[in-house]
C-alpha atoms as a PDB file:
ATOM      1  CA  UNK A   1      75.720 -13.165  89.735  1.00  0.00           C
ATOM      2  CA  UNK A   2      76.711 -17.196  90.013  1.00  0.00           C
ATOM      3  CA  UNK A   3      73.064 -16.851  92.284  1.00  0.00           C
ATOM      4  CA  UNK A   4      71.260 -15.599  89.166  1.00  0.00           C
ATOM      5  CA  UNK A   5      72.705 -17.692  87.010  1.00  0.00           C
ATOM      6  CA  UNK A   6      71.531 -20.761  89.152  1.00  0.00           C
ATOM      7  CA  UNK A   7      67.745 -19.125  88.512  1.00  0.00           C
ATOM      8  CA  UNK A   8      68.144 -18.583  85.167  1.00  0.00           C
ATOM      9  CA  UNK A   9      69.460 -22.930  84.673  1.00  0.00           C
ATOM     10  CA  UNK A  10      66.642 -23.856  86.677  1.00  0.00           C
ATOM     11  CA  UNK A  11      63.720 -21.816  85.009  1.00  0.00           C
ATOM     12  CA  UNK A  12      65.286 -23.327  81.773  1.00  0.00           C
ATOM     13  CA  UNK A  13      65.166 -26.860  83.268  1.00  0.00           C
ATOM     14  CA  UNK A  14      61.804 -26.274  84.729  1.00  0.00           C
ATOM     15  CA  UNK A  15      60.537 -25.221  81.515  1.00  0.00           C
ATOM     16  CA  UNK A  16      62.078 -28.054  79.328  1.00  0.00           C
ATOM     17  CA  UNK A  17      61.281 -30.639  81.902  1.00  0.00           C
ATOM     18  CA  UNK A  18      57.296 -29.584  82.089  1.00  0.00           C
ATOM     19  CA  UNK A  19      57.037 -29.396  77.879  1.00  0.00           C
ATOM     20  CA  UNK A  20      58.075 -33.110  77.748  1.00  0.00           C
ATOM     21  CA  UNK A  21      54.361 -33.819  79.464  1.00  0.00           C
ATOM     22  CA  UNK A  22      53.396 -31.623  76.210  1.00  0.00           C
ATOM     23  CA  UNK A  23      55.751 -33.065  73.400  1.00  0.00           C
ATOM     24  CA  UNK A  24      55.848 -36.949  74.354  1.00  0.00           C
ATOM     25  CA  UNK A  25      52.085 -37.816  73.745  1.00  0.00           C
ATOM     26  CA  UNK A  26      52.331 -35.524  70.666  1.00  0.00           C
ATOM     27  CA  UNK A  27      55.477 -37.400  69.640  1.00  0.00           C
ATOM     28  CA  UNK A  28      53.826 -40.606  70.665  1.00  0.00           C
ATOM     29  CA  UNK A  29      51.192 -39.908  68.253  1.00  0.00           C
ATOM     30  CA  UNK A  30      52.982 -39.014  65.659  1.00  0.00           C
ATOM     31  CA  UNK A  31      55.086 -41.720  65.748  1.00  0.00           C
ATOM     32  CA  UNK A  32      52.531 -44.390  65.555  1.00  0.00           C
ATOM     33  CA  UNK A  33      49.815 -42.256  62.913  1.00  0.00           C
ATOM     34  CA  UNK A  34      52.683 -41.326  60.409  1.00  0.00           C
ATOM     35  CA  UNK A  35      55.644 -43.065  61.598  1.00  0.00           C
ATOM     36  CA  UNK A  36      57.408 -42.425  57.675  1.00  0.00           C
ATOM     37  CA  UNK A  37      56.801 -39.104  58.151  1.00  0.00           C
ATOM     38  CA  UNK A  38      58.266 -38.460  61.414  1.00  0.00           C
ATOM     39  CA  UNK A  39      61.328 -40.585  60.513  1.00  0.00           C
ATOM     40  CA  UNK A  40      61.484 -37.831  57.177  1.00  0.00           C
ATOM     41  CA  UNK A  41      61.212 -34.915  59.994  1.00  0.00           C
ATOM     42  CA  UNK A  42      64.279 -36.517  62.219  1.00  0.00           C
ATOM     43  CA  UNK A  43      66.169 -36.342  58.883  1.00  0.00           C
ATOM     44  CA  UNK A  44      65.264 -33.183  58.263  1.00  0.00           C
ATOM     45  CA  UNK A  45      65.799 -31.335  60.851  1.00  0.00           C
ATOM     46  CA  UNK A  46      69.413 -32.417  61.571  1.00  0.00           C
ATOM     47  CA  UNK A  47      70.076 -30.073  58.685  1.00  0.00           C
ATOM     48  CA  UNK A  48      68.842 -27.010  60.751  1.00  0.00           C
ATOM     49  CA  UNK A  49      70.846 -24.886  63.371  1.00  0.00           C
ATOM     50  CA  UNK A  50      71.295 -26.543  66.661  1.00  0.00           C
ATOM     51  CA  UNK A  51      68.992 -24.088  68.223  1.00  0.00           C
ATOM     52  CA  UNK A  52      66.389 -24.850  65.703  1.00  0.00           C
ATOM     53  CA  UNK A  53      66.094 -28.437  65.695  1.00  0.00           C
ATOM     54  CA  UNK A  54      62.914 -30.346  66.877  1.00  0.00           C
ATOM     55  CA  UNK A  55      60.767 -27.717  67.599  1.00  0.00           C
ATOM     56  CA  UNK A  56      57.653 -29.216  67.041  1.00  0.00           C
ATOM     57  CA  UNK A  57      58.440 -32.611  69.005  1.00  0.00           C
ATOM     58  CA  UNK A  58      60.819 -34.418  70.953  1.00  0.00           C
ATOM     59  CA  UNK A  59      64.412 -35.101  69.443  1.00  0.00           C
ATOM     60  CA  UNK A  60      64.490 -38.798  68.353  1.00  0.00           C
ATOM     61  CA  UNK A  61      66.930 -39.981  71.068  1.00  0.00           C
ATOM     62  CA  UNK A  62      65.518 -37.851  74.230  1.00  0.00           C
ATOM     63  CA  UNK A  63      62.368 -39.546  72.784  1.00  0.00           C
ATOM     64  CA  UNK A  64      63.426 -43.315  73.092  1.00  0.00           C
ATOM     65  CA  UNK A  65      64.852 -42.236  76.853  1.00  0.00           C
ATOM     66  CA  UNK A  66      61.473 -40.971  78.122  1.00  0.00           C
ATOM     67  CA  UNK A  67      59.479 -43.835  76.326  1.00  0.00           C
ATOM     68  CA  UNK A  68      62.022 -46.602  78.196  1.00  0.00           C
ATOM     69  CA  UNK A  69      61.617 -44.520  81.447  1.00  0.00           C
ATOM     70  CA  UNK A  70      58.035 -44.530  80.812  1.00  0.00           C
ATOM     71  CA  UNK A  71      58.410 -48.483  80.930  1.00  0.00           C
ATOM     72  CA  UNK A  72      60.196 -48.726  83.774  1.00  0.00           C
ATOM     73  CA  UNK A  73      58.010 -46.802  85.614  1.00  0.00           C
ATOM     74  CA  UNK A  74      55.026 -48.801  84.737  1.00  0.00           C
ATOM     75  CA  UNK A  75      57.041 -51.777  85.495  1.00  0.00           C
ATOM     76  CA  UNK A  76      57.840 -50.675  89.154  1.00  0.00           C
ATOM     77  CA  UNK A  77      54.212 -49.804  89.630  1.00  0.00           C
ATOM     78  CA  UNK A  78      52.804 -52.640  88.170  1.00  0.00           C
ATOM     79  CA  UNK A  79      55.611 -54.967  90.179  1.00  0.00           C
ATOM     80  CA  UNK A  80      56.290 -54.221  93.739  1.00  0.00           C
ATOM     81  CA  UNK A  81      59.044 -56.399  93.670  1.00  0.00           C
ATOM     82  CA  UNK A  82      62.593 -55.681  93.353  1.00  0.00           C
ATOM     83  CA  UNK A  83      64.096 -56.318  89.965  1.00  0.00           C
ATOM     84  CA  UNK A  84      65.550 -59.838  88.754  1.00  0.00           C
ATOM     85  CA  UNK A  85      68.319 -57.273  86.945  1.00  0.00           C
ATOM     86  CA  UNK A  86      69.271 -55.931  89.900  1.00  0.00           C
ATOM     87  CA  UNK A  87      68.357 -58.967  92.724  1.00  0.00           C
ATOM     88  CA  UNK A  88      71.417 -60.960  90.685  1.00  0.00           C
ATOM     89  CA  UNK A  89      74.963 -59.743  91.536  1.00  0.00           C
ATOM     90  CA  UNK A  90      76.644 -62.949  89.607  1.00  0.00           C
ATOM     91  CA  UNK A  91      79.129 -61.656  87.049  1.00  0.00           C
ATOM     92  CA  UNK A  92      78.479 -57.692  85.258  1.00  0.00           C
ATOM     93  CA  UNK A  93      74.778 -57.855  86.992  1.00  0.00           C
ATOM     94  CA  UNK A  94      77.110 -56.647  89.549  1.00  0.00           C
ATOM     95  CA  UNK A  95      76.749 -53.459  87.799  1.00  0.00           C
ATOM     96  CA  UNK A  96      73.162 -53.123  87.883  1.00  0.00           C
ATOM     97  CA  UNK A  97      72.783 -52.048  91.418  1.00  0.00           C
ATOM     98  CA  UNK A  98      69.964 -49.812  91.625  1.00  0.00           C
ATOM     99  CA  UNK A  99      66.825 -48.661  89.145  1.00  0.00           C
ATOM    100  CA  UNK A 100      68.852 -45.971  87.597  1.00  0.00           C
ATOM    101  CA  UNK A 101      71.390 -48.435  86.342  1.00  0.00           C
ATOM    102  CA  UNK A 102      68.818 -50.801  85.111  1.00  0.00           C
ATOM    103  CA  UNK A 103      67.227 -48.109  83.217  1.00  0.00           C
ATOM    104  CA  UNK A 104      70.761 -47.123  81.532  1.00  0.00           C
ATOM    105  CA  UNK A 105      70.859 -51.035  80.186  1.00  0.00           C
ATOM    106  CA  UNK A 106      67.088 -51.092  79.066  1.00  0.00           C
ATOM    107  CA  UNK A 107      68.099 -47.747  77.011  1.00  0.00           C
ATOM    108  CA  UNK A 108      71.562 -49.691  75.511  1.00  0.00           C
ATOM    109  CA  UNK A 109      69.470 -52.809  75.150  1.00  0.00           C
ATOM    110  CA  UNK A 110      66.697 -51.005  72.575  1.00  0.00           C
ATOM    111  CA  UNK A 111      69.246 -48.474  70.794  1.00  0.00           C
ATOM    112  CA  UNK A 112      71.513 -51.474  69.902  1.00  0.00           C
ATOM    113  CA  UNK A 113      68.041 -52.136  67.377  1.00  0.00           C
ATOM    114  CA  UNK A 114      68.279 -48.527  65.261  1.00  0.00           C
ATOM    115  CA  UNK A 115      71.692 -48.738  65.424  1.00  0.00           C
ATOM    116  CA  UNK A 116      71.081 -52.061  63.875  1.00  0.00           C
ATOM    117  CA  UNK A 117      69.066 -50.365  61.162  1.00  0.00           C
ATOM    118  CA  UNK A 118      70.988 -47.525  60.706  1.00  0.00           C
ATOM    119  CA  UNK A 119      74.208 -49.089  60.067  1.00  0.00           C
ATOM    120  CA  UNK A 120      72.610 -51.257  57.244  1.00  0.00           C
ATOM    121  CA  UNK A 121      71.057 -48.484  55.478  1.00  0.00           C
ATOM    122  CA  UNK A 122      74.424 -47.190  55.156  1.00  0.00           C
ATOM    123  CA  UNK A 123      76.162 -50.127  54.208  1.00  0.00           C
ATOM    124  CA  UNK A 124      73.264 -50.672  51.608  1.00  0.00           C
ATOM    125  CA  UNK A 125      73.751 -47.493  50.067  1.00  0.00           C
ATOM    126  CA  UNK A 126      77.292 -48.170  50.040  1.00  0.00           C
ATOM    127  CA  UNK A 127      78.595 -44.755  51.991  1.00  0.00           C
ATOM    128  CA  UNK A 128      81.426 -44.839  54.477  1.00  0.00           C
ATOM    129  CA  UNK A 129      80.592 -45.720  58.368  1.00  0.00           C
ATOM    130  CA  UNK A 130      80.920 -42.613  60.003  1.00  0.00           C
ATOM    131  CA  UNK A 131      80.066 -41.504  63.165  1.00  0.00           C
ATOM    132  CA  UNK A 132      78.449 -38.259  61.482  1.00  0.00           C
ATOM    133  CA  UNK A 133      76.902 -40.672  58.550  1.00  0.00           C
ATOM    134  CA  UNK A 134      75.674 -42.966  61.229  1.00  0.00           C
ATOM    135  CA  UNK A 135      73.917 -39.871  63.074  1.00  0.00           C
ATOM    136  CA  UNK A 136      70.594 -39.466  60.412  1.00  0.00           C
ATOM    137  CA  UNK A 137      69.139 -43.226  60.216  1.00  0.00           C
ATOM    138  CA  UNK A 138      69.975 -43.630  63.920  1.00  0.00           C
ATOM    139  CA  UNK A 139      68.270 -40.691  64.697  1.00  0.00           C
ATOM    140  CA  UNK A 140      65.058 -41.576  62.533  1.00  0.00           C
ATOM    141  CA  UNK A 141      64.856 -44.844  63.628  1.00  0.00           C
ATOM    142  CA  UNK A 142      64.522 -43.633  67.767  1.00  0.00           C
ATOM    143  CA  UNK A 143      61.350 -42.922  66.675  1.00  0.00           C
ATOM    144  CA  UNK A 144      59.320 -46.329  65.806  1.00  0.00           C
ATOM    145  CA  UNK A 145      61.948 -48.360  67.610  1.00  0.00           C
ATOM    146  CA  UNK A 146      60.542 -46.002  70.960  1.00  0.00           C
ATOM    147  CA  UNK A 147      57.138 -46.761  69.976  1.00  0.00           C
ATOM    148  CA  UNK A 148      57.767 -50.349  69.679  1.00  0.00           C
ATOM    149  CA  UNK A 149      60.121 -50.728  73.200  1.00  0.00           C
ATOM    150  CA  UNK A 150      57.066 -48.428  74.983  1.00  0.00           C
ATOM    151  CA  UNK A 151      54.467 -51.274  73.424  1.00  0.00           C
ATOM    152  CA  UNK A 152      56.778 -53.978  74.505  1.00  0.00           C
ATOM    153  CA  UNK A 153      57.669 -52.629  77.762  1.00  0.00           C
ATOM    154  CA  UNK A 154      54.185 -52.402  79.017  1.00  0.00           C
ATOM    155  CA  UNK A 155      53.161 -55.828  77.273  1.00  0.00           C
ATOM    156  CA  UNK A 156      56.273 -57.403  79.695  1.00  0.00           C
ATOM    157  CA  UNK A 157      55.264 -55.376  82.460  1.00  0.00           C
ATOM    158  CA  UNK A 158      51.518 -57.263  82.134  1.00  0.00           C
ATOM    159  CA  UNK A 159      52.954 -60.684  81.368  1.00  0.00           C
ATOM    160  CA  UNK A 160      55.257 -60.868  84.751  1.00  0.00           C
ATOM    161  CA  UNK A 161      52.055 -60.447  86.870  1.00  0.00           C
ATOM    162  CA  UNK A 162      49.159 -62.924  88.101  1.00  0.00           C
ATOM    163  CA  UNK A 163      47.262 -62.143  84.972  1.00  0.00           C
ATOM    164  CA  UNK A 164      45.023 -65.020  83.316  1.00  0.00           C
ATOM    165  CA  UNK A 165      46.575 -66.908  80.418  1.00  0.00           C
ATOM    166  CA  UNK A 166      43.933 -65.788  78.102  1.00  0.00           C
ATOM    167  CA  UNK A 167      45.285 -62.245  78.923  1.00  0.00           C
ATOM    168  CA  UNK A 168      48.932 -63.366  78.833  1.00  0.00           C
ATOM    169  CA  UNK A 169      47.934 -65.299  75.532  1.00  0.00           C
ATOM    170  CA  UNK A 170      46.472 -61.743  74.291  1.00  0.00           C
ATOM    171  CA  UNK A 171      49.677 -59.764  74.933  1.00  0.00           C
ATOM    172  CA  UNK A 172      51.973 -61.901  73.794  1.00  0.00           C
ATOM    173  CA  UNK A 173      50.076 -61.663  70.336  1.00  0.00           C
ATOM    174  CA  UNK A 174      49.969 -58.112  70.447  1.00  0.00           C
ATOM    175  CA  UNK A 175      53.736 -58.138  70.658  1.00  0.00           C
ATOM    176  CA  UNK A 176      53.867 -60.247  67.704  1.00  0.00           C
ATOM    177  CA  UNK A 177      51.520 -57.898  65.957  1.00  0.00           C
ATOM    178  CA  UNK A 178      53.982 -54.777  67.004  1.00  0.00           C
ATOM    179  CA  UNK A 179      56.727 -56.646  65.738  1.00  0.00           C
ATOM    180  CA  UNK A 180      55.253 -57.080  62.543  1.00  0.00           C
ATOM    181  CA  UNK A 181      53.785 -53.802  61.605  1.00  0.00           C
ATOM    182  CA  UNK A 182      57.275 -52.665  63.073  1.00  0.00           C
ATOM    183  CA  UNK A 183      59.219 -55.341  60.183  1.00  0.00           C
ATOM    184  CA  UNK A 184      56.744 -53.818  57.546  1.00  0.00           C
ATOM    185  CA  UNK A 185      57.350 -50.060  58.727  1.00  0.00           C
ATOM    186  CA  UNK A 186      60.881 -50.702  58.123  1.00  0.00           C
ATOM    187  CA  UNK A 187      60.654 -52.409  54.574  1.00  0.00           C
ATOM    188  CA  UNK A 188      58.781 -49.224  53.165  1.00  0.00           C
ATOM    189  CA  UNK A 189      61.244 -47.183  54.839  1.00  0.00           C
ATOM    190  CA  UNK A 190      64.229 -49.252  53.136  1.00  0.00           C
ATOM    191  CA  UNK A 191      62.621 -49.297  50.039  1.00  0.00           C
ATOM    192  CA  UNK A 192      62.155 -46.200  49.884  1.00  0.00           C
ATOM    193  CA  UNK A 193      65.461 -44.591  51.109  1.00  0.00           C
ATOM    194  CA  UNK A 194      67.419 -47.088  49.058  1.00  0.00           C
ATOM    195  CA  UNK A 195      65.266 -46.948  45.948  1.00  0.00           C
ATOM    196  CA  UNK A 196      65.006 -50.651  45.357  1.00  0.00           C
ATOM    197  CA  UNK A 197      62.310 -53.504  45.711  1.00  0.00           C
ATOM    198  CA  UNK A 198      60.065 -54.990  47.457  1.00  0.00           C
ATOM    199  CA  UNK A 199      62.314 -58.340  48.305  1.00  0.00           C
ATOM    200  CA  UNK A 200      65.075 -56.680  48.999  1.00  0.00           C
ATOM    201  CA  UNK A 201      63.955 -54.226  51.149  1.00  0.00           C
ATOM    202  CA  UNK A 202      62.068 -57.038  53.135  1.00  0.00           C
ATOM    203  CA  UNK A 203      65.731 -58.936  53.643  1.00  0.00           C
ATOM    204  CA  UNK A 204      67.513 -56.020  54.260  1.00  0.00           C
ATOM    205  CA  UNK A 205      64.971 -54.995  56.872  1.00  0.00           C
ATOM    206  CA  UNK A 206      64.783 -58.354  58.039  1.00  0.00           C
ATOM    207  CA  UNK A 207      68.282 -58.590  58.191  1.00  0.00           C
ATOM    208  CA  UNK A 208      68.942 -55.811  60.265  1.00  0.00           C
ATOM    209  CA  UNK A 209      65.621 -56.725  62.781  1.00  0.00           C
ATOM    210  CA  UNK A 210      67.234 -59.808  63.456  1.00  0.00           C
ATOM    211  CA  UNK A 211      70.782 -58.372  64.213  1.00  0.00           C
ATOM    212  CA  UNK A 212      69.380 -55.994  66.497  1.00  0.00           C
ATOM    213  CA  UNK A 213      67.333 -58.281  68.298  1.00  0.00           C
ATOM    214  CA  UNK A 214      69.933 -60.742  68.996  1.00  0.00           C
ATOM    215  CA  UNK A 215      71.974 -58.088  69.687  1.00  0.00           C
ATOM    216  CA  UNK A 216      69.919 -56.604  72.621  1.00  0.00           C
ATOM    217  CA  UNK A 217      69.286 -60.143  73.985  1.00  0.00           C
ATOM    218  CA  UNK A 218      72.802 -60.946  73.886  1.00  0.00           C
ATOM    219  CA  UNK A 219      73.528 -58.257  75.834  1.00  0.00           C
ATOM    220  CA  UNK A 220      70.905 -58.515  77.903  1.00  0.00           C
ATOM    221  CA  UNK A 221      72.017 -62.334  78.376  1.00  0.00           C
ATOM    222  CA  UNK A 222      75.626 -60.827  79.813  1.00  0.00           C
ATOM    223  CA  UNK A 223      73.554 -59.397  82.588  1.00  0.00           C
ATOM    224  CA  UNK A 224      71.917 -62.736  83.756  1.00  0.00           C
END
């Protein structure tokens, strides 16, 4: 029976593990086509019945783990050698011993930014922080915040080789650009969800960029 059982786990794993290579580029490119939309779907379905929820793409948070993985994997191809992270055992980069561990602090790193996010939407529509109030706006911000760490990741990934400088000139514009169409995702998305203008939906969003990025640095910083 306990031998059966052990099949029946693995054809389940099997299965869920093979419709990721499905559901991530569909995710992907729903997340960058209609990125309000898909933020409105990770809303949504929280309201369903646990076995009913994201059925038609990757949930928000599995999402932001493959895209980082997806990184770190192009990182490791792209750079043979071993990681600064995990080359420095001065102070908690003790912790980081292995590629596995670094990939745990690359996914705390980016979900300190739609935590960010999410905890000033609530705050700005004046509702209690609670861990189940907090679980919505984290939830739809996984999916432009993966978007943006998968653009980012690769754009680092290409700046820490032998590239030319016109190249390295060209990415690091194009992760200004991200960051920008990210900012101006997330004003429409504020304005929108907290009914009020144009202004202050650009500070608000602004607000909360800017406390998630030096949030993620800073703890990135404790690892140096």
């Amino acid at each position: 029976m306990h031998f059966m059982q052990l099949l029946k786990s693995l054809d389940e794993l099997l299965y869920e593990v093979m419709s990721w290579l499905v559901f991530f580029p569909l995710t992907l490119w729903r997340s960058l086509t209609h990125p309000i939309e898909m933020m409105e779907y990770a809303d949504s379905e929280l309201n369903d019945r646990e076995g009913a929820q994201y059925e038609e793409a990757l949930s928000p948070p599995l999402f932001l783990l493959l895209s980082i993985l997806l990184t770190q994997a192009i990182d490791m191809s792209v750079n043979s050698d071993t990681n600064a992270f995990v080359e420095n055992q001065r102070g908690l980069a003790h912790l980081i011993q292995d590629d596995t561990s670094f990939l745990l602090l690359r996914l705390a790193v980016f979900s300190l930014i739609p935590m960010a996010f999410a905890v000033g939407q609530v705050r700005a529509q004046k509702n209690r922080l609670t861990r189940k109030g907090l679980q919505a706006p984290f939830y739809a911000q996984c999916y432009p915040v993966a978007a943006l760490a998968l653009t980012i990741g690769i754009c680092t990934s290409v700046l820490s080789t032998s590239a030319g400088e016109g190249i390295k000139l060209g990415v690091v514009l194009m992760i200004v650009i991200a960051l920008l169409l990210f900012l101006a995702l997330e004003i429409r998305w504020f304005r929108r969800r907290l009914h009020c203008g144009w202004a202050k939906a650009a500070w608000r969003a602004s607000t909360a960029l800017l406390v998630g990025i030096c949030g993620a640095f800073g703890l990135a910083w404790l690892f140096t």
